[in-house]
Structure formats: C-alpha cells, structure tokens
PDB file of N, CA and C in Angstrom:
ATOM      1  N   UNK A   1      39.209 -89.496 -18.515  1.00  0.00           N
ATOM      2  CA  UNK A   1      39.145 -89.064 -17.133  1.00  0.00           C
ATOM      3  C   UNK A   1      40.540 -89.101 -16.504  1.00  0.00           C
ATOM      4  N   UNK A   2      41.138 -90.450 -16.630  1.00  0.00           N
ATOM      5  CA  UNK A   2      42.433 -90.305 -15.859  1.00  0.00           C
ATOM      6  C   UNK A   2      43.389 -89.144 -16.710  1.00  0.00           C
ATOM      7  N   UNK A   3      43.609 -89.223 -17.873  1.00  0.00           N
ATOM      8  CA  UNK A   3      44.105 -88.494 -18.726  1.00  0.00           C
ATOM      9  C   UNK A   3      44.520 -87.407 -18.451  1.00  0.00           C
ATOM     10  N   UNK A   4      43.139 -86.454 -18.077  1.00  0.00           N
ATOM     11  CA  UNK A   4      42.509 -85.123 -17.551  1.00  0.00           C
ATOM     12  C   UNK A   4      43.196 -84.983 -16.778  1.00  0.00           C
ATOM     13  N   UNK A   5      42.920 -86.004 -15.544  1.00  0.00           N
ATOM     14  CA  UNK A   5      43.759 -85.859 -14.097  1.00  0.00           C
ATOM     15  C   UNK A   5      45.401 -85.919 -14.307  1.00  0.00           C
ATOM     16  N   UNK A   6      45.910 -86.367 -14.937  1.00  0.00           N
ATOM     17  CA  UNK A   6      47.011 -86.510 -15.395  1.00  0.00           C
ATOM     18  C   UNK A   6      48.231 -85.303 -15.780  1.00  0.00           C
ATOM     19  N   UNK A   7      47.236 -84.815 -16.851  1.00  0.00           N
ATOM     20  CA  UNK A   7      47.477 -83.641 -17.213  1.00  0.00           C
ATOM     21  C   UNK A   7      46.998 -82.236 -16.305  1.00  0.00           C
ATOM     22  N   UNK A   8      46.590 -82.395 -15.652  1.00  0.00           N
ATOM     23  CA  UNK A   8      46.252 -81.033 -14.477  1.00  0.00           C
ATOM     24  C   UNK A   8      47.173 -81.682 -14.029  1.00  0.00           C
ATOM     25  N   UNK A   9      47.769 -82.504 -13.125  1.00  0.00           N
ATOM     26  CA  UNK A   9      48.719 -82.725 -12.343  1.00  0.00           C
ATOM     27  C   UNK A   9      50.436 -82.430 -12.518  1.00  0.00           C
ATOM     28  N   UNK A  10      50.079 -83.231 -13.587  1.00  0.00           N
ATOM     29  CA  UNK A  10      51.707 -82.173 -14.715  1.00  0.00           C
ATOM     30  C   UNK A  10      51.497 -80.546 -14.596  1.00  0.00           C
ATOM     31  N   UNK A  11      50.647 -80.289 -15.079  1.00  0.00           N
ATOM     32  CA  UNK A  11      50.820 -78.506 -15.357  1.00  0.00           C
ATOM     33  C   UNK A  11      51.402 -78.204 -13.329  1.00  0.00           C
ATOM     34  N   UNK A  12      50.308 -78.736 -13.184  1.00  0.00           N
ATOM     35  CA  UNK A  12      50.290 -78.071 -11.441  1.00  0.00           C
ATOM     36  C   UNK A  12      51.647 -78.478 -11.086  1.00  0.00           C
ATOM     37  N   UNK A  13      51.973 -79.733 -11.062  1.00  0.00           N
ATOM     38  CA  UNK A  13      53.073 -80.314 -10.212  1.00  0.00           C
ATOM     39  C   UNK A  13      54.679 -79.812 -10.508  1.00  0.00           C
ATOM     40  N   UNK A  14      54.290 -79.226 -11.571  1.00  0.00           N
ATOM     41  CA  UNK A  14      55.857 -78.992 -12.273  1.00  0.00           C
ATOM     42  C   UNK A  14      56.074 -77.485 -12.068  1.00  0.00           C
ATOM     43  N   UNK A  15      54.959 -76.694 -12.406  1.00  0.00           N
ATOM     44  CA  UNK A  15      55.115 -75.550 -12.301  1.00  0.00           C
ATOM     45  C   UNK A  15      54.544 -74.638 -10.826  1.00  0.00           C
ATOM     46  N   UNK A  16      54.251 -74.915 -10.047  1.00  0.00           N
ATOM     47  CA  UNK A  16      52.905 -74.653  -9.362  1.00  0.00           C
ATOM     48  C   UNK A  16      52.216 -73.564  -9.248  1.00  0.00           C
ATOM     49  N   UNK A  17      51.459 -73.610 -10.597  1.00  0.00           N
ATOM     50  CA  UNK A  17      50.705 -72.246 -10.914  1.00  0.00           C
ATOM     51  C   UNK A  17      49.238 -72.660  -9.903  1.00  0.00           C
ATOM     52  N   UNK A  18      48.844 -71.011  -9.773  1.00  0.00           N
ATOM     53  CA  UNK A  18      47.580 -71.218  -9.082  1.00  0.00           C
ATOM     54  C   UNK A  18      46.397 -71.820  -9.630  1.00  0.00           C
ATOM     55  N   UNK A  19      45.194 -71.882  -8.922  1.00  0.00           N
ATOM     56  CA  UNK A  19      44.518 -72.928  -9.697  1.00  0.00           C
ATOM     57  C   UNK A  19      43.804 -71.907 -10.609  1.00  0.00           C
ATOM     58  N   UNK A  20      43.799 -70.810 -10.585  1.00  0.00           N
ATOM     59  CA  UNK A  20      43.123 -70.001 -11.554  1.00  0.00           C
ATOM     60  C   UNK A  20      43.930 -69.917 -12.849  1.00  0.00           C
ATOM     61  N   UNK A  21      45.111 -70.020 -12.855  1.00  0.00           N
ATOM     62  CA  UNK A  21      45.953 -70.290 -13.832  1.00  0.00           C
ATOM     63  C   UNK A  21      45.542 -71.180 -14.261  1.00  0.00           C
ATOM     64  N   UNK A  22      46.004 -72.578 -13.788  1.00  0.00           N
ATOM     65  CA  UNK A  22      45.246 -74.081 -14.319  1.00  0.00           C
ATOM     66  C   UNK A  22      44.177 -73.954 -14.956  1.00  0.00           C
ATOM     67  N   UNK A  23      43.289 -73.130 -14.433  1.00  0.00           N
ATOM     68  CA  UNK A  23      42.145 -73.453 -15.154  1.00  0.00           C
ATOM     69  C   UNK A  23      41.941 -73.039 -16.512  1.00  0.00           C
ATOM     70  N   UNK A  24      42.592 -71.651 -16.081  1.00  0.00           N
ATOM     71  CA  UNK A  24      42.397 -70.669 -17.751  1.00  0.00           C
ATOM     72  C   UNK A  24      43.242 -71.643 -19.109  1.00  0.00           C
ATOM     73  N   UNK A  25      44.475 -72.360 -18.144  1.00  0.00           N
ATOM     74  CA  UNK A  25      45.640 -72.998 -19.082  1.00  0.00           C
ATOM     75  C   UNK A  25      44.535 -74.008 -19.889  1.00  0.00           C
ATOM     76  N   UNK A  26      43.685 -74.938 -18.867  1.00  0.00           N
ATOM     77  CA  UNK A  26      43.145 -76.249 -19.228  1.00  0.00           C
ATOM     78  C   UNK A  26      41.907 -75.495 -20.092  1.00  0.00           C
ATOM     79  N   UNK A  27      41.622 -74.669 -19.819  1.00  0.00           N
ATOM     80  CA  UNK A  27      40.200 -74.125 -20.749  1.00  0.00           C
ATOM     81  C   UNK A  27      40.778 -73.752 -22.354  1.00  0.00           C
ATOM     82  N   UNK A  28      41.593 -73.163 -22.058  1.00  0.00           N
ATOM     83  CA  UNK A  28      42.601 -72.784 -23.298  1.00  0.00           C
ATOM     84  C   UNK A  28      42.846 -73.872 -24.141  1.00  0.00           C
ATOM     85  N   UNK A  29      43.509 -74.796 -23.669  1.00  0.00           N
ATOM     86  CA  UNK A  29      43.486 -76.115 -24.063  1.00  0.00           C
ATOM     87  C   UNK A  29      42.856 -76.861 -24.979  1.00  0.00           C
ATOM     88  N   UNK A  30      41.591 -76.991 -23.918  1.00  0.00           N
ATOM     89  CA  UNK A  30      40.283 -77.503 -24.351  1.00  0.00           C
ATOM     90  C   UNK A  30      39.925 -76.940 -26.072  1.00  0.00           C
ATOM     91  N   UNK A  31      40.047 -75.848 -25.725  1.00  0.00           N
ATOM     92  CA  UNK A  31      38.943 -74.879 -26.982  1.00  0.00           C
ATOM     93  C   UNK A  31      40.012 -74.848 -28.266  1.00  0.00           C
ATOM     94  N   UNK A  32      41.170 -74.970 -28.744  1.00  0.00           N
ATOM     95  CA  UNK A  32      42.312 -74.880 -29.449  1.00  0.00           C
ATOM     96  C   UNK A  32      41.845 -76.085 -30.520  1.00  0.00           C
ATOM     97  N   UNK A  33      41.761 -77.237 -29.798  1.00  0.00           N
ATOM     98  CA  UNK A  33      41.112 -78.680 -30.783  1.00  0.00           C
ATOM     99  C   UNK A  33      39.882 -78.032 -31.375  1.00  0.00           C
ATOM    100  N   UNK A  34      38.872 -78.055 -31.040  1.00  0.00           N
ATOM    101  CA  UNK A  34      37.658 -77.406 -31.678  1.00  0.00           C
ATOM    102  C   UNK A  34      37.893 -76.188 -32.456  1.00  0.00           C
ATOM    103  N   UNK A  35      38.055 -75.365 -32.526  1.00  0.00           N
ATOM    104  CA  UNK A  35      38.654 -74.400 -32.912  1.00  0.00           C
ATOM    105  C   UNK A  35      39.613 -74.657 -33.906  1.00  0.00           C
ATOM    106  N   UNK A  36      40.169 -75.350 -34.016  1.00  0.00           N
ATOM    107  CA  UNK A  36      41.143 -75.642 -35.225  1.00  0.00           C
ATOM    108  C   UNK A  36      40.490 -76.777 -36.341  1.00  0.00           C
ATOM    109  N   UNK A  37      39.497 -77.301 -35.794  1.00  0.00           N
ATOM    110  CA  UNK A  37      38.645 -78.395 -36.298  1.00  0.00           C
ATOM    111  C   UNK A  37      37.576 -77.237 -37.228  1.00  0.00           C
ATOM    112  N   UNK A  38      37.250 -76.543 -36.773  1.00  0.00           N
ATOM    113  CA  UNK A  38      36.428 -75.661 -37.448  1.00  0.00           C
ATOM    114  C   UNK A  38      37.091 -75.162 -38.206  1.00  0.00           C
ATOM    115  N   UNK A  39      38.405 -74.445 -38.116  1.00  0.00           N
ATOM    116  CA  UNK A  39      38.902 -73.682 -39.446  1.00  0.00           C
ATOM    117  C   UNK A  39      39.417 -74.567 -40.591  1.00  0.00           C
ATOM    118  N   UNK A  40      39.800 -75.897 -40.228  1.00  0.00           N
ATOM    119  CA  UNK A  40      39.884 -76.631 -41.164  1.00  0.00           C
ATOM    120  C   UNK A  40      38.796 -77.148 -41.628  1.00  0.00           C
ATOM    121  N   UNK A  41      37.119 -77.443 -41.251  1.00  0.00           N
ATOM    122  CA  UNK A  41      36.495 -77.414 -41.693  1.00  0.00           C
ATOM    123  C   UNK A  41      35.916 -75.910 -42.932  1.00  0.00           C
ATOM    124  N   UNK A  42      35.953 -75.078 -42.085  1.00  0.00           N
ATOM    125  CA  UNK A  42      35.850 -74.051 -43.430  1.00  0.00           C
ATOM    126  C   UNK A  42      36.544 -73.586 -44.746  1.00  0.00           C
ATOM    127  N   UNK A  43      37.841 -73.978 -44.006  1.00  0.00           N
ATOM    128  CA  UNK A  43      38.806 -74.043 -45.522  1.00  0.00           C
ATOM    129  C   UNK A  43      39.005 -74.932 -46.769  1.00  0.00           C
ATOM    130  N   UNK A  44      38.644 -75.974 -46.150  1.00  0.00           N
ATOM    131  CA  UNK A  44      38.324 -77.564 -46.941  1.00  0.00           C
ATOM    132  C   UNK A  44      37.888 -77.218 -48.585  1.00  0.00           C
ATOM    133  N   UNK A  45      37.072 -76.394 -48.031  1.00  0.00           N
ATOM    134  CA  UNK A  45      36.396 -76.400 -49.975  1.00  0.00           C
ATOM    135  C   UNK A  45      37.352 -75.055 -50.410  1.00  0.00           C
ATOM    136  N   UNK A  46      37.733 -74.458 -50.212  1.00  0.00           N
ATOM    137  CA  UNK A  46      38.868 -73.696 -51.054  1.00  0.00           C
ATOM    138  C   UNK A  46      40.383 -73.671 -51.058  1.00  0.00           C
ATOM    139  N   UNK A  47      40.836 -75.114 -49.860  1.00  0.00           N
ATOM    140  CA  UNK A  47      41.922 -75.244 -50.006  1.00  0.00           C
ATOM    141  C   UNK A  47      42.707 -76.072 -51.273  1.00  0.00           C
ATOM    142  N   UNK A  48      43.680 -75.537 -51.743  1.00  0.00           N
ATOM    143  CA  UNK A  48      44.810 -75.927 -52.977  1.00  0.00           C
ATOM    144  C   UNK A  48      45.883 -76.703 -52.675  1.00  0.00           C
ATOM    145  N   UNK A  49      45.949 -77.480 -52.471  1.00  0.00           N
ATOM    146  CA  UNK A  49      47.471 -78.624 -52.135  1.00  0.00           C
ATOM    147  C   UNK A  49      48.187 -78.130 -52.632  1.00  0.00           C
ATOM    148  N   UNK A  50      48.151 -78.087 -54.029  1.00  0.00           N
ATOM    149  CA  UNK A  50      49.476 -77.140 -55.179  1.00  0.00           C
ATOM    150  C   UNK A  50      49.496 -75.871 -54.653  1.00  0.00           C
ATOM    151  N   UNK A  51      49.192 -74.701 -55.149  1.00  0.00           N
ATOM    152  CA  UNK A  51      49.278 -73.744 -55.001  1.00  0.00           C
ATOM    153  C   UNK A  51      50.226 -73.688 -54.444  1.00  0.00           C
ATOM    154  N   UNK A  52      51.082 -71.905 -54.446  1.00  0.00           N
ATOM    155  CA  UNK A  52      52.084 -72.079 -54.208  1.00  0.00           C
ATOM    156  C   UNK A  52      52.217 -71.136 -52.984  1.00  0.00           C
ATOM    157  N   UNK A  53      51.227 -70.765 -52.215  1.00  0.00           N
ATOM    158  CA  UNK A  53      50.920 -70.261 -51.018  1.00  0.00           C
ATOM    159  C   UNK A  53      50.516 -71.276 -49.701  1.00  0.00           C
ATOM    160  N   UNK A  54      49.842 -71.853 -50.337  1.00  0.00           N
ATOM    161  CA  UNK A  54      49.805 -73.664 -49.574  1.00  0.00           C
ATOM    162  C   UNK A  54      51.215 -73.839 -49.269  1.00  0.00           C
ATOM    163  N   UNK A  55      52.019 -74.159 -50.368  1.00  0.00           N
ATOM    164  CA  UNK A  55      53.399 -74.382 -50.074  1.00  0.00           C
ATOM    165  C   UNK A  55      53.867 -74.040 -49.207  1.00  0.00           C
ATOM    166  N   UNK A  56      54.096 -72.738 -49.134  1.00  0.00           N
ATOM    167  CA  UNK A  56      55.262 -72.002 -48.287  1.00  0.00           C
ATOM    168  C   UNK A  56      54.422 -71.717 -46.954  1.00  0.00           C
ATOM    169  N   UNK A  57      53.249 -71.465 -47.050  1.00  0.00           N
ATOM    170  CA  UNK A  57      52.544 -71.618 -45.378  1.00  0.00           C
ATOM    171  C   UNK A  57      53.097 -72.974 -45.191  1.00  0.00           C
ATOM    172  N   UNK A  58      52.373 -74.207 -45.339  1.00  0.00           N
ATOM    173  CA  UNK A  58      52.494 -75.427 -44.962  1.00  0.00           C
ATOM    174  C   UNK A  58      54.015 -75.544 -44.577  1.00  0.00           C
ATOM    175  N   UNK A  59      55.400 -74.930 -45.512  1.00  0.00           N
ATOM    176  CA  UNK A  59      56.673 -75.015 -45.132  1.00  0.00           C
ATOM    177  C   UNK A  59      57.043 -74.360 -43.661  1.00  0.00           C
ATOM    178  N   UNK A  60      56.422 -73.026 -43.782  1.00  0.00           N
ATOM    179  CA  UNK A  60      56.828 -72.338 -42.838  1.00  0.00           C
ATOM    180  C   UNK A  60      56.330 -73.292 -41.235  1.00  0.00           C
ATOM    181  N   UNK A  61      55.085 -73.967 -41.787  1.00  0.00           N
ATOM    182  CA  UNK A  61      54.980 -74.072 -40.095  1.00  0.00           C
ATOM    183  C   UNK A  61      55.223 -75.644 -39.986  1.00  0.00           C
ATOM    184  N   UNK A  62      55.693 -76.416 -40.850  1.00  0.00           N
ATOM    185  CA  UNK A  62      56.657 -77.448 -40.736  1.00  0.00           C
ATOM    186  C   UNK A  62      57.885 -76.963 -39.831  1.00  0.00           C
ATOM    187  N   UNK A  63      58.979 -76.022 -40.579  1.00  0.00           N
ATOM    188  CA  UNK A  63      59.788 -75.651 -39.849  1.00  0.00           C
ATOM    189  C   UNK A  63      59.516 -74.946 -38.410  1.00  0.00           C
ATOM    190  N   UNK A  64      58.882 -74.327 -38.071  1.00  0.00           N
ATOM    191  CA  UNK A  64      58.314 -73.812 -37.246  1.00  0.00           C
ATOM    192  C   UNK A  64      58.271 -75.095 -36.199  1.00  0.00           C
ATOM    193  N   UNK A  65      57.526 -75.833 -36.322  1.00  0.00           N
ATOM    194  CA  UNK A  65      57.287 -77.277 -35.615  1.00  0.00           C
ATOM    195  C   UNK A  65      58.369 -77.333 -35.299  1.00  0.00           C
ATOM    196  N   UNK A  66      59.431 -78.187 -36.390  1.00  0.00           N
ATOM    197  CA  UNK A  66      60.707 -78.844 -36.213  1.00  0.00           C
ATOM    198  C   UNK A  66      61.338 -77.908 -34.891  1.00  0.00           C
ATOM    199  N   UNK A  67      61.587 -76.870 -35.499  1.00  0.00           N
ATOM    200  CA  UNK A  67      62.412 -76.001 -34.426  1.00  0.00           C
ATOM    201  C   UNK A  67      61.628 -76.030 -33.152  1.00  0.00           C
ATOM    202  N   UNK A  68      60.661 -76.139 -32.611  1.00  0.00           N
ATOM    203  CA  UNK A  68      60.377 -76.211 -31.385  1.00  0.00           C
ATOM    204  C   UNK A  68      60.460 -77.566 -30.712  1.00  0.00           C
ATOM    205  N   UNK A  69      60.565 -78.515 -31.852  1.00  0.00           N
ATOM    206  CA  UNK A  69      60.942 -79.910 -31.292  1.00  0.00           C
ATOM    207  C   UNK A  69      62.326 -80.199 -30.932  1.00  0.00           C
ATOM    208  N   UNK A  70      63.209 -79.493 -31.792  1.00  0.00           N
ATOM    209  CA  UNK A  70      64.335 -79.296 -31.561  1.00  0.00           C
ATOM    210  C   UNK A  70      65.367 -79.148 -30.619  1.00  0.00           C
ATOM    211  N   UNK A  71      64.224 -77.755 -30.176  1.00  0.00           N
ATOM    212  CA  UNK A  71      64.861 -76.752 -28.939  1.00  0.00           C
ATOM    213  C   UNK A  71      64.177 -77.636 -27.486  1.00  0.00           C
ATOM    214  N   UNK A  72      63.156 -78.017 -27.869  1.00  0.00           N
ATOM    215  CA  UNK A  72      62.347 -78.992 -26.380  1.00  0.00           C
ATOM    216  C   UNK A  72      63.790 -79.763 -26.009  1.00  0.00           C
ATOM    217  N   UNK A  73      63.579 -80.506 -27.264  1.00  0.00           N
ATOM    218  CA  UNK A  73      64.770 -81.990 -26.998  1.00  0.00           C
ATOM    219  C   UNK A  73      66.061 -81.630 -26.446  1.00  0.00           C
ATOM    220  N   UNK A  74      66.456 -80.617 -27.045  1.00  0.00           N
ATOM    221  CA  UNK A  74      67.954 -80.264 -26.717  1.00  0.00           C
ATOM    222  C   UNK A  74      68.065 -79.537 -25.707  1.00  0.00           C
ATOM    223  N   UNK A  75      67.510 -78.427 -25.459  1.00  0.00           N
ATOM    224  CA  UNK A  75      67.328 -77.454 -24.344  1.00  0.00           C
ATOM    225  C   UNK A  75      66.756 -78.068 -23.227  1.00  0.00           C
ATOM    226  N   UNK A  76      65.238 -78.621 -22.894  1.00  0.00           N
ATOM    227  CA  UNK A  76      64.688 -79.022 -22.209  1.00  0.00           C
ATOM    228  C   UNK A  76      64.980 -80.333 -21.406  1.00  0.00           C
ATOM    229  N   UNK A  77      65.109 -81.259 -22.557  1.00  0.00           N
ATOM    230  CA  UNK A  77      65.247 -82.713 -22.060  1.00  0.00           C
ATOM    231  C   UNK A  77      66.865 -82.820 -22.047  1.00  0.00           C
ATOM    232  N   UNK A  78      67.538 -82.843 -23.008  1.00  0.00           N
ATOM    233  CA  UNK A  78      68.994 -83.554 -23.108  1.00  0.00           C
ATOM    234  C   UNK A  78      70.148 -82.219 -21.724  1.00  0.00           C
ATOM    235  N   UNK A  79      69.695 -81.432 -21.789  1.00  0.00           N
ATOM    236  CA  UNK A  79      70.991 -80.513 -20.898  1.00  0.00           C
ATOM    237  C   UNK A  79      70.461 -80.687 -19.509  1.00  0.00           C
ATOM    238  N   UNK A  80      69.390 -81.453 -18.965  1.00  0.00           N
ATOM    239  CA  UNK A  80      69.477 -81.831 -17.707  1.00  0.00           C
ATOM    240  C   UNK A  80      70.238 -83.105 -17.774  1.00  0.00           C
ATOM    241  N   UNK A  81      69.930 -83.773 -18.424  1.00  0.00           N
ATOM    242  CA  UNK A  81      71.027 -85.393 -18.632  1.00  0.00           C
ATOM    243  C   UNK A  81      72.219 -85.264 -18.924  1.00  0.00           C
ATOM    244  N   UNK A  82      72.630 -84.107 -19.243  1.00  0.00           N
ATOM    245  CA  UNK A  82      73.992 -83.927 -19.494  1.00  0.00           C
ATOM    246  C   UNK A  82      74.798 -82.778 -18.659  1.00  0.00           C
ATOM    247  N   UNK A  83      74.017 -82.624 -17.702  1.00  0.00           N
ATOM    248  CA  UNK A  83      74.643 -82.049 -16.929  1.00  0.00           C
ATOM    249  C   UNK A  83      74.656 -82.293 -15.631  1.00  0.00           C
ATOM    250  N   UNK A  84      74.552 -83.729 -15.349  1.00  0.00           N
ATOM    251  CA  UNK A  84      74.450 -84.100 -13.670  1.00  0.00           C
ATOM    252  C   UNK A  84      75.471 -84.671 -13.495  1.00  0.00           C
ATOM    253  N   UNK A  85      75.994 -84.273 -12.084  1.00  0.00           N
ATOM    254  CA  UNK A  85      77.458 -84.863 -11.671  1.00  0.00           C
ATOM    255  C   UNK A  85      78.096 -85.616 -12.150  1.00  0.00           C
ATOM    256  N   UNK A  86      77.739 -87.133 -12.390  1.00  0.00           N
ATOM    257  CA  UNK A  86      78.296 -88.149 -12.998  1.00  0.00           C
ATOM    258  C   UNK A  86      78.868 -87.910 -14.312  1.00  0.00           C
ATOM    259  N   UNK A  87      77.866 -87.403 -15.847  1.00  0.00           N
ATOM    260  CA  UNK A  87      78.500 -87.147 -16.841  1.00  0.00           C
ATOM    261  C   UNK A  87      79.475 -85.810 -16.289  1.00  0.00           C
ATOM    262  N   UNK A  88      79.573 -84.962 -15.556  1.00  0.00           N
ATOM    263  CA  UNK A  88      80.282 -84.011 -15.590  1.00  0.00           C
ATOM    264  C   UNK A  88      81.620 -84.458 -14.971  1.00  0.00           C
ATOM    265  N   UNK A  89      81.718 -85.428 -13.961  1.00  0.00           N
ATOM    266  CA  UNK A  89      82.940 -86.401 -14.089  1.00  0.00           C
ATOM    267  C   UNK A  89      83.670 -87.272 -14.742  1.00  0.00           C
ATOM    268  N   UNK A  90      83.105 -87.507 -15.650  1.00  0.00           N
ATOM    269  CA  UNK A  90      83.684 -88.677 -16.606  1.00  0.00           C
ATOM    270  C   UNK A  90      83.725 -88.361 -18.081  1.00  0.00           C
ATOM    271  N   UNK A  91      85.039 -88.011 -18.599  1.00  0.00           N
ATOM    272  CA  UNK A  91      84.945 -87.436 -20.008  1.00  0.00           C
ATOM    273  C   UNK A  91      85.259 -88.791 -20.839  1.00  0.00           C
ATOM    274  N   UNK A  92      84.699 -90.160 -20.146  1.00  0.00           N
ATOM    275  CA  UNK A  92      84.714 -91.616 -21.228  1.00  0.00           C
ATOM    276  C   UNK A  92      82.921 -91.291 -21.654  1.00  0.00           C
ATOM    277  N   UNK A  93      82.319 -91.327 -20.484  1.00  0.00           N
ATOM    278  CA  UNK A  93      81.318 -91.188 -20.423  1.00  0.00           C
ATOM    279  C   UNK A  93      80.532 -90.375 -21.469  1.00  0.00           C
ATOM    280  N   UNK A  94      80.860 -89.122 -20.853  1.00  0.00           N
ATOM    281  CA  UNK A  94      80.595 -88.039 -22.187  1.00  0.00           C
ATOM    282  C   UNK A  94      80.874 -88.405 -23.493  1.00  0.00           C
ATOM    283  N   UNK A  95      81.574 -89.157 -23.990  1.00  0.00           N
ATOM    284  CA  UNK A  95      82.184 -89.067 -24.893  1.00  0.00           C
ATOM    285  C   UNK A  95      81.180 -90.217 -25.335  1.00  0.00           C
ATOM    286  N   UNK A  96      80.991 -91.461 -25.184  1.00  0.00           N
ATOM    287  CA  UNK A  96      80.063 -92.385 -25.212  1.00  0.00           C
ATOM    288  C   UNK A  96      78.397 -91.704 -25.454  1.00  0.00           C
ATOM    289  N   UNK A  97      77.819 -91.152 -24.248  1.00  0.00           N
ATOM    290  CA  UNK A  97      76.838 -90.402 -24.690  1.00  0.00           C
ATOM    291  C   UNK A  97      76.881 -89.814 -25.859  1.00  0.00           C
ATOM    292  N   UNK A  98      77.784 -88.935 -26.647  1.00  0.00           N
ATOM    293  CA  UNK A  98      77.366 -87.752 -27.101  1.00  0.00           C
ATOM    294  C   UNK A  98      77.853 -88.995 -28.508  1.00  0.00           C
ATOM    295  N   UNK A  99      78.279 -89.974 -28.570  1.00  0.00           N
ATOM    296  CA  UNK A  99      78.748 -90.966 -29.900  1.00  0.00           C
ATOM    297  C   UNK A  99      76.866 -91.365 -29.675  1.00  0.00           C
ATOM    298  N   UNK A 100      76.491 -92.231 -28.921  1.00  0.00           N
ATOM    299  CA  UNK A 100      74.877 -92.498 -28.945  1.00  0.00           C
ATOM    300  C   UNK A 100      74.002 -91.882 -29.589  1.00  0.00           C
ATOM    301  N   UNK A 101      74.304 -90.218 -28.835  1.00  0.00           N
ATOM    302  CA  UNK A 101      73.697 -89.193 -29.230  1.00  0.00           C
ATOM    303  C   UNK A 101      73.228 -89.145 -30.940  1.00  0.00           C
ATOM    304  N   UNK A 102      74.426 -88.800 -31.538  1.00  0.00           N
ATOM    305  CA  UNK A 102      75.084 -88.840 -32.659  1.00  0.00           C
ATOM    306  C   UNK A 102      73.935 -90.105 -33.534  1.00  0.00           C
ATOM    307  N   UNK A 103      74.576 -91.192 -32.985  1.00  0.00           N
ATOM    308  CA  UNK A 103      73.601 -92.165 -33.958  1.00  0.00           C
ATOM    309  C   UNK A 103      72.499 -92.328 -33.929  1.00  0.00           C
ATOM    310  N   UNK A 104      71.667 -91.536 -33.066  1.00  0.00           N
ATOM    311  CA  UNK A 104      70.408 -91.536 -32.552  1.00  0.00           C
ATOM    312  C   UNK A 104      69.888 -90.819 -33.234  1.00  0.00           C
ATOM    313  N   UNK A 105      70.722 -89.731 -33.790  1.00  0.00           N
ATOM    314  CA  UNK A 105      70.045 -88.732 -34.607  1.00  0.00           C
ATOM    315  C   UNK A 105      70.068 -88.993 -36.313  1.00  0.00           C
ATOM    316  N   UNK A 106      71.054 -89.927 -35.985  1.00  0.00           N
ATOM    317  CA  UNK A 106      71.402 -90.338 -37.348  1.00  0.00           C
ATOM    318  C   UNK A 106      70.510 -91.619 -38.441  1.00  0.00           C
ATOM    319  N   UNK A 107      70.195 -91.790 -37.396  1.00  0.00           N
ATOM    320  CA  UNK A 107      69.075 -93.457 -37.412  1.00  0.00           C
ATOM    321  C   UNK A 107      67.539 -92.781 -37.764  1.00  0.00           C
ATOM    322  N   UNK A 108      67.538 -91.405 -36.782  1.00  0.00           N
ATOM    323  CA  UNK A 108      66.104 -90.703 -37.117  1.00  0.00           C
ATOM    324  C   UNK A 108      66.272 -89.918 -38.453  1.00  0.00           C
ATOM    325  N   UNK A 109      67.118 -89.518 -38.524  1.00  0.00           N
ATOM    326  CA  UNK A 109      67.760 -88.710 -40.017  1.00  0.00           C
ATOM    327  C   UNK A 109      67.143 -90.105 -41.366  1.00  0.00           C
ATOM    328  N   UNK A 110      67.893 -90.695 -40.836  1.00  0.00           N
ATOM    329  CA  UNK A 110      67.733 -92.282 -42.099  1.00  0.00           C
ATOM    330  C   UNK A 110      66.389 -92.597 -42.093  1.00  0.00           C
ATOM    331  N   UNK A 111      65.404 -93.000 -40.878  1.00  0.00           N
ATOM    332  CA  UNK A 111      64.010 -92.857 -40.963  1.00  0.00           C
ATOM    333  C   UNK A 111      63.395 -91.896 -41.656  1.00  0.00           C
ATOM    334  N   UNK A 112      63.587 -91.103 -41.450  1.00  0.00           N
ATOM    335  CA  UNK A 112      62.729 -89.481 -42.525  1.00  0.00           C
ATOM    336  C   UNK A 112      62.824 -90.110 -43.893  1.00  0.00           C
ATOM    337  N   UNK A 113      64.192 -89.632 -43.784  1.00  0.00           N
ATOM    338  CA  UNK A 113      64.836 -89.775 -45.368  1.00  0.00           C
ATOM    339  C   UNK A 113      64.217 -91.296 -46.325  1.00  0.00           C
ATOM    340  N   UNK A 114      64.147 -92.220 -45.577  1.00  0.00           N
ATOM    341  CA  UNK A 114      63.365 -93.808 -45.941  1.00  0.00           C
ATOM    342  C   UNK A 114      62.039 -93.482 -46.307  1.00  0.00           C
ATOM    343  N   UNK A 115      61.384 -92.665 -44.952  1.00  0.00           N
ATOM    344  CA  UNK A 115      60.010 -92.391 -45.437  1.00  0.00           C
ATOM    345  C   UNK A 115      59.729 -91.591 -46.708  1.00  0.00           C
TER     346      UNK A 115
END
C-alpha cells in the first residue's frame, strides 16, 4: 500500500503528468510482471541454457541492461552532482570526486570479477 503511494507520487511529483497518464503509466506497470511471468512460464519446457541462441539473446539483453544502467548513473544521477556551483568552483574538489569516482567503479569492477 504505502509502496503504491510512493510510487504514484514519484511518477507524479517529478514529472507532472496528468492523472490519465499516471494511470495508463501505473496500469502498464502493473501488467508487465504478470505478463512476463507467463512467458517464462510457457517457455520453461523448451528452454536450452546451452544452446547457442539462448546465448546470444540472454547476451544481448545483459548488455542491453548494463547500458541503460550505465547511461541512468552517468547521465541521470552523476551530471547533476557534478555540475552544481560548488564542484564547478573548485578544481581540488573535482579532482577528488572524479579520483572516488574512479575507485568506486573500480571496487564494483573487482566485485563482478570476484563473483
């Protein structure tokens, strides 16, 4: 319940689409889980782990993923933080961030790679 409310409030609050928007967005939503629950239920008995079409689907939308996580993080989240007055005054600063940066990615790089 709160969840729900939560999430209508994000969509609405950030963007302020009308509520007919909202709704179609949150209905959309809704039906995507089920809907994907079913096609993986029907595929179950003829899906191939090996195969080598498995493969390269399963690759493609790995990468696919990655790159939109990518572009969120970098585009979305990190170039508002890196672009507000303060870092844009201080090239110690910047320079500090973008070393953080760096090992932050580097530490998640080493996690993968561990796993």
């Amino acid at each position: 319940e709160f969840r729900q409310i939560a999430q209508r409030n994000s969509i609405d609050g950030q963007a302020r689409f009308k509520f007919s928007s909202s709704a179609l967005m949150v209905l959309f939503f809704s039906l995507t889980t089920p809907i994907g629950i079913a096609v993986g239920i029907g595929i179950s008995s003829t899906y191939n782990e090996g195969s080598v079409t498995t493969l390269i689907v399963q690759g493609c939308f790995n990468a696919a993923s990655a790159g939109i996580l990518i572009y969120m993080s970098l585009v979305d989240l990190l170039a508002a933080d890196f672009s507000t007055p303060m870092m844009q005054s201080s090239v110690k600063l910047q320079i500090i961030t973008n070393i953080f940066l760096l090992l932050g990615v580097g530490l998640m790089s080493l996690i993968a790679k561990w796993n």
